[in-house]
N, C-alpha and C. Protein backbone atom coordinates (compact mmCIF):
# COMPACT_ATOMS: atom_id res chain seq x y z
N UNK A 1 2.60 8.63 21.29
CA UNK A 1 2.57 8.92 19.87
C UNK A 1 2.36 7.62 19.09
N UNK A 2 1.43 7.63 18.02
CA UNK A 2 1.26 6.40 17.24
C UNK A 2 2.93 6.06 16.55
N UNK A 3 2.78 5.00 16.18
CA UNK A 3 4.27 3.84 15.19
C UNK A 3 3.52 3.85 14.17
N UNK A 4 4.20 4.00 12.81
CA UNK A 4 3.65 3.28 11.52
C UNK A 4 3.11 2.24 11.66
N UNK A 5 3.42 1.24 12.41
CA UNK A 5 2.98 -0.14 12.85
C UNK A 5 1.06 0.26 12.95
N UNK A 6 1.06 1.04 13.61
CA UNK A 6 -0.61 1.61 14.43
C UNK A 6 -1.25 2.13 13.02
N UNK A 7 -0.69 2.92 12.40
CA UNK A 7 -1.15 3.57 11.74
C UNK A 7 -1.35 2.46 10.04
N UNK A 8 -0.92 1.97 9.98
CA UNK A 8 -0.70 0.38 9.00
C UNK A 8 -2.15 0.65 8.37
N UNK A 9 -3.07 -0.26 9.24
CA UNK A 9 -4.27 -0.52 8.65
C UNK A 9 -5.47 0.19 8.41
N UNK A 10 -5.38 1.91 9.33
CA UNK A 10 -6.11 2.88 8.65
C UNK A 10 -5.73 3.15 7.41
N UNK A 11 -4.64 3.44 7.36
CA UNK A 11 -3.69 3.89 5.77
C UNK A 11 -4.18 2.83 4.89
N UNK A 12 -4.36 1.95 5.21
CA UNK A 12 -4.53 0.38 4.20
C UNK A 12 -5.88 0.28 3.55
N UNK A 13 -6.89 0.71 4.84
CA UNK A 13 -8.19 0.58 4.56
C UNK A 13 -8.49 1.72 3.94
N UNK A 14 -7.85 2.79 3.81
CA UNK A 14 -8.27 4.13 3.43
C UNK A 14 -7.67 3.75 1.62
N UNK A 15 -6.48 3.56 1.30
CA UNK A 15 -6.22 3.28 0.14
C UNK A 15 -7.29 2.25 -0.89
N UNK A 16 -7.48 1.29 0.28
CA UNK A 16 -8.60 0.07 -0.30
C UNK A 16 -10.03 1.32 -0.51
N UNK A 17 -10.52 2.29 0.20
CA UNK A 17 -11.35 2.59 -0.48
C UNK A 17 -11.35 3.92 -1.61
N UNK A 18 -10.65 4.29 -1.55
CA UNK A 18 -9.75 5.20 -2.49
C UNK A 18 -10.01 4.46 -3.79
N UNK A 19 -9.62 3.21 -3.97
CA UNK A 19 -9.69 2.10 -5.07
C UNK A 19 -10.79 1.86 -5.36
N UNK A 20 -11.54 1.78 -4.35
CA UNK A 20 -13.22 1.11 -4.54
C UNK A 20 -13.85 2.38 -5.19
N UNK A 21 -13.68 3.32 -4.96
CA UNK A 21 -14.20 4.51 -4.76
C UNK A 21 -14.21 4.97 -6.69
N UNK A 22 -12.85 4.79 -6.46
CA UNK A 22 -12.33 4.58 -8.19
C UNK A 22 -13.34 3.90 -9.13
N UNK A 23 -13.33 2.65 -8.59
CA UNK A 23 -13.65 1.89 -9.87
C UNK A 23 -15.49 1.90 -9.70
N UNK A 24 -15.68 2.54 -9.00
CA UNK A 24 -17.51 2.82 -9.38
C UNK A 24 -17.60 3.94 -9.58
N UNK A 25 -16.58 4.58 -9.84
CA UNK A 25 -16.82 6.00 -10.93
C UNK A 25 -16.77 5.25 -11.87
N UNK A 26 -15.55 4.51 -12.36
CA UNK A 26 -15.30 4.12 -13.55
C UNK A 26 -16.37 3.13 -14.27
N UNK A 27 -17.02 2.85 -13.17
CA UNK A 27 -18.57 1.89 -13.52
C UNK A 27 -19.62 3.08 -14.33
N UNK A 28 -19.73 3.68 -13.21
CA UNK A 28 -20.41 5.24 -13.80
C UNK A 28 -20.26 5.38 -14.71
N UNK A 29 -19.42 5.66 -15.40
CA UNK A 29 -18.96 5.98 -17.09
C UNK A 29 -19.23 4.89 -17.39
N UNK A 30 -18.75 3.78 -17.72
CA UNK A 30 -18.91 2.62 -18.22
C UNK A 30 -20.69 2.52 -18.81
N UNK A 31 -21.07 2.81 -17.67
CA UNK A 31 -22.92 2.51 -18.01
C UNK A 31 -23.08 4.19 -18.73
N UNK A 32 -22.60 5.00 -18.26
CA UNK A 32 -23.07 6.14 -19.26
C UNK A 32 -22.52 6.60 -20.91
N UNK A 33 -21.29 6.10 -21.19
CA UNK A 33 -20.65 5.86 -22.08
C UNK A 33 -20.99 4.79 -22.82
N UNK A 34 -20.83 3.56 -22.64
CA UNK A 34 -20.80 2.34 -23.26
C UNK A 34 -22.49 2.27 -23.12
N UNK A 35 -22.94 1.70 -22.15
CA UNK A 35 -24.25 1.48 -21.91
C UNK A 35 -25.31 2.49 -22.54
N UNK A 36 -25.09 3.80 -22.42
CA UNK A 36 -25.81 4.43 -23.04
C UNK A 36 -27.06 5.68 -21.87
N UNK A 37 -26.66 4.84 -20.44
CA UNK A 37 -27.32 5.68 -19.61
C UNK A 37 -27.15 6.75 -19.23
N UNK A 38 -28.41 8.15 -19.21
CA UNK A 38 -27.84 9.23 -18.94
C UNK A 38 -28.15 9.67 -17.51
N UNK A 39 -26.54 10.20 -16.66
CA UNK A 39 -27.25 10.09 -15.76
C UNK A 39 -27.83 11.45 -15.29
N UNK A 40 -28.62 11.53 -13.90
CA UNK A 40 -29.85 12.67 -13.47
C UNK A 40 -28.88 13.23 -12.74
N UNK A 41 -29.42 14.34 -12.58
CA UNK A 41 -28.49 15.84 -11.43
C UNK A 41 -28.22 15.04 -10.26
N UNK A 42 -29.37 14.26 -9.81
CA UNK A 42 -28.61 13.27 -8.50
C UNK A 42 -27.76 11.95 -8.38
N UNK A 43 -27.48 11.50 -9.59
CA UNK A 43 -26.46 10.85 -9.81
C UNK A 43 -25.31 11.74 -10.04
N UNK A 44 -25.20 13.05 -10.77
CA UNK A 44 -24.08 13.58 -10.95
C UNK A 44 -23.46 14.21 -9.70
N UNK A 45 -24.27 14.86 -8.42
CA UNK A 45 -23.88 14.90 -7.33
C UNK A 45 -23.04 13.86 -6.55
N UNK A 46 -23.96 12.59 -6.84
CA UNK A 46 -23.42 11.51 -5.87
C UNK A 46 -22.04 11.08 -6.88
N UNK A 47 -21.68 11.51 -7.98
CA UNK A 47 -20.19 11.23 -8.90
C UNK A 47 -19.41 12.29 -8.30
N UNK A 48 -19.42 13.19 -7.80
CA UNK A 48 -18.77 13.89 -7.24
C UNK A 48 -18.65 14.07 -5.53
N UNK A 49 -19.40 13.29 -4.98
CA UNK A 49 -19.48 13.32 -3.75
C UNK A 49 -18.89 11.44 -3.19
N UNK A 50 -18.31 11.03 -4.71
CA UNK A 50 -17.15 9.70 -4.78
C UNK A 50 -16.11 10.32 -5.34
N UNK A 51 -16.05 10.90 -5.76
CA UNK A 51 -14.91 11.89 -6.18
C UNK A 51 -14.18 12.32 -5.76
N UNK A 52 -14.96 13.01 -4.36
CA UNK A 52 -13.94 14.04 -3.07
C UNK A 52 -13.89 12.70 -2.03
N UNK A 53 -14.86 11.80 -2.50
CA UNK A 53 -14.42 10.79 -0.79
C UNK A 53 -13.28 9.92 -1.19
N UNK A 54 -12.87 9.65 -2.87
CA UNK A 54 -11.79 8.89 -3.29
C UNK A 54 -10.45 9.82 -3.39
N UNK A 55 -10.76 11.14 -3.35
CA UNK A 55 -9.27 11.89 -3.18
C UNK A 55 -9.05 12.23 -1.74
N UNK A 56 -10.04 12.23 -0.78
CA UNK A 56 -10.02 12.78 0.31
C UNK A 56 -9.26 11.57 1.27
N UNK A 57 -9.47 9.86 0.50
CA UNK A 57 -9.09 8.67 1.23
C UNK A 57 -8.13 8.74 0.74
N UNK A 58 -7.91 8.73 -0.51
CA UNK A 58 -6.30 8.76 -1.45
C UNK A 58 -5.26 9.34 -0.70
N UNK A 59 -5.25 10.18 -0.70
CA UNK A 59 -4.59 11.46 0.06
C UNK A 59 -4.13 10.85 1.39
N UNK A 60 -5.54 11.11 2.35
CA UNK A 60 -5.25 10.70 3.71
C UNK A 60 -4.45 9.40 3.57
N UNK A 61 -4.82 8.16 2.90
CA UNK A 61 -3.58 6.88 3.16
C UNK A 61 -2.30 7.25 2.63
N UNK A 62 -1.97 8.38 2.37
CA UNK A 62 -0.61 9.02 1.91
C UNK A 62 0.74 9.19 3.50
N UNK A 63 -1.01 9.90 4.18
CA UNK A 63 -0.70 11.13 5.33
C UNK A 63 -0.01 9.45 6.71
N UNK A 64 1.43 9.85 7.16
CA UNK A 64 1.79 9.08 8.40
C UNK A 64 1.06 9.90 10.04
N UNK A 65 1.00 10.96 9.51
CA UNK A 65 1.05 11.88 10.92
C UNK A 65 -0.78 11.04 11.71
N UNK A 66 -0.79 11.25 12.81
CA UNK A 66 -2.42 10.77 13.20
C UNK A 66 -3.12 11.69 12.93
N UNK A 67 -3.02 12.88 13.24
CA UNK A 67 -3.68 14.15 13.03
C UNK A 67 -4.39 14.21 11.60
N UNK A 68 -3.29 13.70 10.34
CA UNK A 68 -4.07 13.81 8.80
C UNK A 68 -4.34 12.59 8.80
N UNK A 69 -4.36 11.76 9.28
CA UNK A 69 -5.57 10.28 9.68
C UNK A 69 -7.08 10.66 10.29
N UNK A 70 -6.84 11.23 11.11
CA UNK A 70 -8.15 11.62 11.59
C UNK A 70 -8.75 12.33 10.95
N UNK A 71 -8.27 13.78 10.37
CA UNK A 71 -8.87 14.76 9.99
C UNK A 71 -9.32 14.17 8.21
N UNK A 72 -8.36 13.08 8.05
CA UNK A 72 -9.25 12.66 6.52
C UNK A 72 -10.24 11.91 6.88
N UNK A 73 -10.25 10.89 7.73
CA UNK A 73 -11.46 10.15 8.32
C UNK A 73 -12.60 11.22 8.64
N UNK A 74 -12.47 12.28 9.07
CA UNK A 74 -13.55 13.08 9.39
C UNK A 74 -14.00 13.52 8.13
N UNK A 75 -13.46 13.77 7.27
CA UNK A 75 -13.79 14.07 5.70
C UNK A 75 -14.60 13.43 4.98
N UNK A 76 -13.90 12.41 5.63
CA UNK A 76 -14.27 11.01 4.81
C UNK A 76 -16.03 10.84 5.06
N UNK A 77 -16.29 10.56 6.82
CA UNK A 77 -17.27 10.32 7.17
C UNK A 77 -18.54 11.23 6.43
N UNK A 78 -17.98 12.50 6.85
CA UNK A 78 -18.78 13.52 6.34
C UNK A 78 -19.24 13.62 4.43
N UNK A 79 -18.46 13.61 3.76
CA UNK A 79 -18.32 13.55 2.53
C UNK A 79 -19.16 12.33 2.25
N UNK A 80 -19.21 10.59 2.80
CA UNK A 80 -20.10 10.24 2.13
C UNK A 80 -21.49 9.74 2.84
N UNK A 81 -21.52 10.68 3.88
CA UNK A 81 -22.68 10.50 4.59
C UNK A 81 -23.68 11.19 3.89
N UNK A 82 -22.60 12.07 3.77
CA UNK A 82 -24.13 13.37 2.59
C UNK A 82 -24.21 12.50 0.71
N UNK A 83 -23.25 11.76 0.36
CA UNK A 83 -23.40 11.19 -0.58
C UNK A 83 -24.62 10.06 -0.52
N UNK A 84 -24.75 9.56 1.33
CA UNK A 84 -25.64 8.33 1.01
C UNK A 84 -27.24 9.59 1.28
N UNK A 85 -27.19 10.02 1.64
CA UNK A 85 -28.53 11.11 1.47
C UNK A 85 -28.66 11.21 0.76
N UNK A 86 -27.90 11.91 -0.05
CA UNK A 86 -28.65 12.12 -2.16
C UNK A 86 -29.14 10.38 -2.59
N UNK A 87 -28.01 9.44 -2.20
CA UNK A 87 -28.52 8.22 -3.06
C UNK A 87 -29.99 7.70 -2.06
N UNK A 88 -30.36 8.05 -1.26
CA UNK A 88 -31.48 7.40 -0.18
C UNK A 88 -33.06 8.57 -0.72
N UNK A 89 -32.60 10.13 -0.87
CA UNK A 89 -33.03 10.32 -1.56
C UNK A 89 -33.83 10.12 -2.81
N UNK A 90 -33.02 9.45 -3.68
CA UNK A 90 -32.87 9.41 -4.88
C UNK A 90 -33.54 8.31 -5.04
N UNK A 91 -33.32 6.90 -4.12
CA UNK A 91 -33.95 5.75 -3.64
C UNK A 91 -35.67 6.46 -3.49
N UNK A 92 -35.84 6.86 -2.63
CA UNK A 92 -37.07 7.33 -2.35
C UNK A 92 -37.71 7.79 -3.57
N UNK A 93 -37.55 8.88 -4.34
CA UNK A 93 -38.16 9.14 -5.05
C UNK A 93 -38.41 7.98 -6.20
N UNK A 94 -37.44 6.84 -6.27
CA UNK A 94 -37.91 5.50 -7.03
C UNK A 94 -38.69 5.17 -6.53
N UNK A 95 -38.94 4.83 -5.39
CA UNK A 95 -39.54 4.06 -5.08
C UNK A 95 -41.33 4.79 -5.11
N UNK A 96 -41.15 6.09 -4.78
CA UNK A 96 -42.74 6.54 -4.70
C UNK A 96 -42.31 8.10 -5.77
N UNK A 97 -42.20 7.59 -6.79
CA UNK A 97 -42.57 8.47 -8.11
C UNK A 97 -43.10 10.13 -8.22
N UNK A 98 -42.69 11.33 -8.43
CA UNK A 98 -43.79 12.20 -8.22
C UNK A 98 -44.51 12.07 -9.38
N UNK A 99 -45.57 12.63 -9.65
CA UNK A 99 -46.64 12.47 -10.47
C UNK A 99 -46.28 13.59 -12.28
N UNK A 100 -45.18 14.41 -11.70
CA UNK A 100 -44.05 15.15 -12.69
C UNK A 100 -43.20 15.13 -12.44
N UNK A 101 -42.66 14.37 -13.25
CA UNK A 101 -41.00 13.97 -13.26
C UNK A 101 -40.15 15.37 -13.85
N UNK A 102 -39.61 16.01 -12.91
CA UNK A 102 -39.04 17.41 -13.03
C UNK A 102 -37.30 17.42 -12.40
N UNK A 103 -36.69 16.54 -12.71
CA UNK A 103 -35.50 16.19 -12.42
C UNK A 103 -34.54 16.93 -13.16
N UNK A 104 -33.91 16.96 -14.44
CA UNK A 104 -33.26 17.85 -15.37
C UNK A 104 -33.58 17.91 -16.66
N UNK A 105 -32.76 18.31 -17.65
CA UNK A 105 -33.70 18.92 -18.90
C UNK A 105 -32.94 18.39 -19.66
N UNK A 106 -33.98 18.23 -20.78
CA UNK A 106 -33.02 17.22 -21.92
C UNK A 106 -31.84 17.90 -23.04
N UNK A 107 -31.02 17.34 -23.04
CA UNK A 107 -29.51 18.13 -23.41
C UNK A 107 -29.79 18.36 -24.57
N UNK A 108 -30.48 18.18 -25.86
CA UNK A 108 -30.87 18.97 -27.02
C UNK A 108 -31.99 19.98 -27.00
N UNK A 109 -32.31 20.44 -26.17
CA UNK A 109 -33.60 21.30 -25.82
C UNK A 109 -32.88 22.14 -25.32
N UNK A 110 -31.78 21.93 -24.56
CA UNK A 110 -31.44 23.13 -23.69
C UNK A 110 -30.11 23.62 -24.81
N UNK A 111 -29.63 22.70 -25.85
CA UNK A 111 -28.58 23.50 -26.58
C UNK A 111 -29.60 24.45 -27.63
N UNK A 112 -30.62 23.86 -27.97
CA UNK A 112 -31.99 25.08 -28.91
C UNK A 112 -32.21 25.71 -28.16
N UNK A 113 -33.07 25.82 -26.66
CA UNK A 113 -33.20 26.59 -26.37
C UNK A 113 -32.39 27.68 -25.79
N UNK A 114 -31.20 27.51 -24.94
CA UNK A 114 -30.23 28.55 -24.15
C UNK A 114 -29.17 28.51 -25.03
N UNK A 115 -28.15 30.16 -24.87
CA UNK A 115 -27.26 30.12 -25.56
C UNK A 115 -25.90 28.92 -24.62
N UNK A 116 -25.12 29.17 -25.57
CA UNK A 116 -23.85 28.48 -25.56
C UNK A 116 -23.51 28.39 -23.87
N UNK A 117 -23.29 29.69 -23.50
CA UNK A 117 -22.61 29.74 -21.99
C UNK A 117 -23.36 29.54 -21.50
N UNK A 118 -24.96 29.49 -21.48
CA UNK A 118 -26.10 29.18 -20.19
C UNK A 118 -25.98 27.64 -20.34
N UNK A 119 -25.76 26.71 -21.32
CA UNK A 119 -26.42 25.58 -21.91
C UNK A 119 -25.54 24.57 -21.42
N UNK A 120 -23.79 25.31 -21.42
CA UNK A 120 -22.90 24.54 -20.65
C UNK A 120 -22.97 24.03 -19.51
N UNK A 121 -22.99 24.85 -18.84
CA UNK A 121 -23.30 24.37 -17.34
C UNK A 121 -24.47 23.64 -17.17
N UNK A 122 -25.40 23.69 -17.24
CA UNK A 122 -26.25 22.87 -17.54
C UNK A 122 -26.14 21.66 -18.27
N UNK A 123 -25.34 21.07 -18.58
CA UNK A 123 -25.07 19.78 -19.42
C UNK A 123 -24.29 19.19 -18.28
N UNK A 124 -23.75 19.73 -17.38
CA UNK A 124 -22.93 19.16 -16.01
C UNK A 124 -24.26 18.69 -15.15
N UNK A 125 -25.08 19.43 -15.04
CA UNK A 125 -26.22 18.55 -14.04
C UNK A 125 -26.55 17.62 -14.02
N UNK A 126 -26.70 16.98 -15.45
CA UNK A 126 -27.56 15.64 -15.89
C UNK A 126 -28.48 16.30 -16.32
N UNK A 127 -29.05 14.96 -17.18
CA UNK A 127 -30.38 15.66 -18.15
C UNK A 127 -31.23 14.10 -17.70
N UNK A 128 -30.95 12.60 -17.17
CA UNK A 128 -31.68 12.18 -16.93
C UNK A 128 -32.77 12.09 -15.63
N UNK A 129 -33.99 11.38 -15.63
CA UNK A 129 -34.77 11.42 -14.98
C UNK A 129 -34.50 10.56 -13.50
N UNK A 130 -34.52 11.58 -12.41
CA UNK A 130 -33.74 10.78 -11.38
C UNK A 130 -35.17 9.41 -10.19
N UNK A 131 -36.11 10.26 -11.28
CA UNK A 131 -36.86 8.98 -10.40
C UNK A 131 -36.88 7.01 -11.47
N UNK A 132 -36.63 7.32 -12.47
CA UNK A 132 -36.50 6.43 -13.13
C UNK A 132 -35.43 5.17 -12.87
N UNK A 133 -35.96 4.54 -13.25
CA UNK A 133 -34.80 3.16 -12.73
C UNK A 133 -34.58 2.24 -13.96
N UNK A 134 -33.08 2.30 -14.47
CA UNK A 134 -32.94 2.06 -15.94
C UNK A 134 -32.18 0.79 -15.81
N UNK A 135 -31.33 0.40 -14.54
CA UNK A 135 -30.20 -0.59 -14.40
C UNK A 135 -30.33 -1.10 -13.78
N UNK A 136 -30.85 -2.41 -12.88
CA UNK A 136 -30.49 -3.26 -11.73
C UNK A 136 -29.65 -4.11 -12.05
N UNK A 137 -29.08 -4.76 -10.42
CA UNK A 137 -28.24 -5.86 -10.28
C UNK A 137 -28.92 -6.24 -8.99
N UNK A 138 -29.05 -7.59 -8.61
CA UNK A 138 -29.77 -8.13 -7.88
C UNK A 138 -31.02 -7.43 -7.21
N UNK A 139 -32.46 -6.95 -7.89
CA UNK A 139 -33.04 -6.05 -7.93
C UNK A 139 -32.97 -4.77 -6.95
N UNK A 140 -31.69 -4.36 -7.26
CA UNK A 140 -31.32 -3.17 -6.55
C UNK A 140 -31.10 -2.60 -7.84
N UNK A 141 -31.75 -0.60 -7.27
CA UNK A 141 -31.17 0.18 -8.46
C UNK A 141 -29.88 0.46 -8.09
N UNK A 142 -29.14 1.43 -9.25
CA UNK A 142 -27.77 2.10 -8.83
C UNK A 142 -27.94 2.92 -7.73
N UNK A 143 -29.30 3.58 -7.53
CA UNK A 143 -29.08 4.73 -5.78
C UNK A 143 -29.15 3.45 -4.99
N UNK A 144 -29.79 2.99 -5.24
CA UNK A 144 -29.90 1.50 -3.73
C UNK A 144 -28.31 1.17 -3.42
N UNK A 145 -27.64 0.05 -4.56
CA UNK A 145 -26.09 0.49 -4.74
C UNK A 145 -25.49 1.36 -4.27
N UNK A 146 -25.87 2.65 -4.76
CA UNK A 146 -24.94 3.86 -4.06
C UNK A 146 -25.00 4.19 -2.72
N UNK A 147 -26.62 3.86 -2.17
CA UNK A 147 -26.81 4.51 -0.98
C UNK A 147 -25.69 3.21 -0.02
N UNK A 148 -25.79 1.99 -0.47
CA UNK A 148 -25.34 0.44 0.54
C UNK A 148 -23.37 1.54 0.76
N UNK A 149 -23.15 1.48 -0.66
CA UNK A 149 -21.77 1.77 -0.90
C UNK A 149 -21.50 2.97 -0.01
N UNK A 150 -22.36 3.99 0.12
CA UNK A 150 -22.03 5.19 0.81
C UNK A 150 -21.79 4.91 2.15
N UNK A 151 -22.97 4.48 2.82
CA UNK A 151 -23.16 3.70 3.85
C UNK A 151 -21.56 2.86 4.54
N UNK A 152 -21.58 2.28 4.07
CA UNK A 152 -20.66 0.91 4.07
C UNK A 152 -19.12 1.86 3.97
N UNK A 153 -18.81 2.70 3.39
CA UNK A 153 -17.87 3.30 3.66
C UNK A 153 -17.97 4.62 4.51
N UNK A 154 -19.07 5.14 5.01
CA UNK A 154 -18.96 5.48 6.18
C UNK A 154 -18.66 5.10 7.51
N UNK A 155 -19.12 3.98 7.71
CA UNK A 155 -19.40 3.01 8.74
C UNK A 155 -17.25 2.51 8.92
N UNK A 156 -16.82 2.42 7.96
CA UNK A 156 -15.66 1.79 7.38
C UNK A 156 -14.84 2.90 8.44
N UNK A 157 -15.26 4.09 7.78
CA UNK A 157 -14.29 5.47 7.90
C UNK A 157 -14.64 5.74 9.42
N UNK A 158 -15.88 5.56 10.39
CA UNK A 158 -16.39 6.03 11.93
C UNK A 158 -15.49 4.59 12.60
N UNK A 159 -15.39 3.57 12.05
CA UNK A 159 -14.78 2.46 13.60
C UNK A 159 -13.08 2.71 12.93
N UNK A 160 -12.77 3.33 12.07
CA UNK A 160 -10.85 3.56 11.89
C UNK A 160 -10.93 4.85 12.25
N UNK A 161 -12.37 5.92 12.68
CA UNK A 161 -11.90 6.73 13.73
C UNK A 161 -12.10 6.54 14.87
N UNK A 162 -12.49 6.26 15.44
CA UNK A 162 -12.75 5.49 16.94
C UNK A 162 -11.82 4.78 17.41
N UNK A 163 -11.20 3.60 16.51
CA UNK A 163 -10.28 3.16 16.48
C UNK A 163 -8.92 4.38 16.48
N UNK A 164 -8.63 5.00 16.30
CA UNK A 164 -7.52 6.14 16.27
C UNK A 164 -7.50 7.28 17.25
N UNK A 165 -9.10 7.55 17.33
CA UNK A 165 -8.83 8.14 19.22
C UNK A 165 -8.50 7.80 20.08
N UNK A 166 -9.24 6.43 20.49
CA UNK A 166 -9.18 6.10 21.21
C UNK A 166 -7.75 5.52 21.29
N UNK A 167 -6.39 4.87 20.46
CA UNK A 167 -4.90 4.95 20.72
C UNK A 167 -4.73 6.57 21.02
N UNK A 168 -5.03 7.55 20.46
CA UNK A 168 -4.88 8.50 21.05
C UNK A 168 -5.10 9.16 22.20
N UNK A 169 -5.89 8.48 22.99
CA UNK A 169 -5.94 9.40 24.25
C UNK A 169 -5.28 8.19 25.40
């Protein structure tokens, strides 16, 4: 049976990205709020697919048992593996443009055109253009960013499970 001792630095690393996980949502807003950027249906996926991987790590560095170590690590993996697909995605279509940019619809068009209850939900998708590239930091866009970040905490979440079977068997 694992010791708290064993279990220490999954719990540790899982909280550390729980945190990370946090504060590039809170970036997210920051650039869509303050900055002014709106973001596209595939940025709003990939805000929610940091969302469930920052409550899903949160949580799990809560959990002592190995069993809710593993089974959040498996969450984990899963949750932002499909997050770095939308951002690699999303990468792609920057990088080679379609020729109609048909991403989501602009949020005063859709409050004229649809009523109230159709128009709502639709304001959750995003209304910006997801092949467009509005922000870099070291000429990386935010999906480039997102896809490294997704990545990088997958990779994080597969060797602290490997690492945890393998004391397990």
């Amino acid at each position: 049976m694992f010791s708290d001792r064993r279990t220490l630095l999954p719990r540790r690393a899982l909280g550390l990205i729980a945190l990370v996980s946090f504060l590039m949502l809170a970036f997210g807003l920051y650039l869509q709020h303050v900055v002014g950027l709106e973001p596209c249906p595939m940025c709003i996926v990939q805000r929610y697919a940091l969302l469930l991987a920052m409550l899903i790590a949160g949580f799990s560095a809560l959990g002592r048992k190995p069993a809710s170590l593993l089974s959040g690590l498996s969450l984990l993996t899963l949750t932002t593996l499909f997050g770095a697909f939308v951002a690699a995605r999303q990468s792609w279509l920057q990088l080679y443009p379609p020729q109609i940019a048909s991403c989501g619809r602009d949020f005063y068009g859709m409050i004229e055109t649809f009523p109230l209850q159709r128009a709502i939900p639709m304001i959750f998708k995003g209304s910006g253009d997801c092949s467009k590239v509005d922000w870099t930091f070291l000429s990386l866009s935010i999906a480039n960013w997102s896809f490294l970040a997704f990545t990088a905490i997958s990779l994080v979440a597969l060797v602290l499970l490997r690492g945890l079977w393998r004391r397990r068997n």
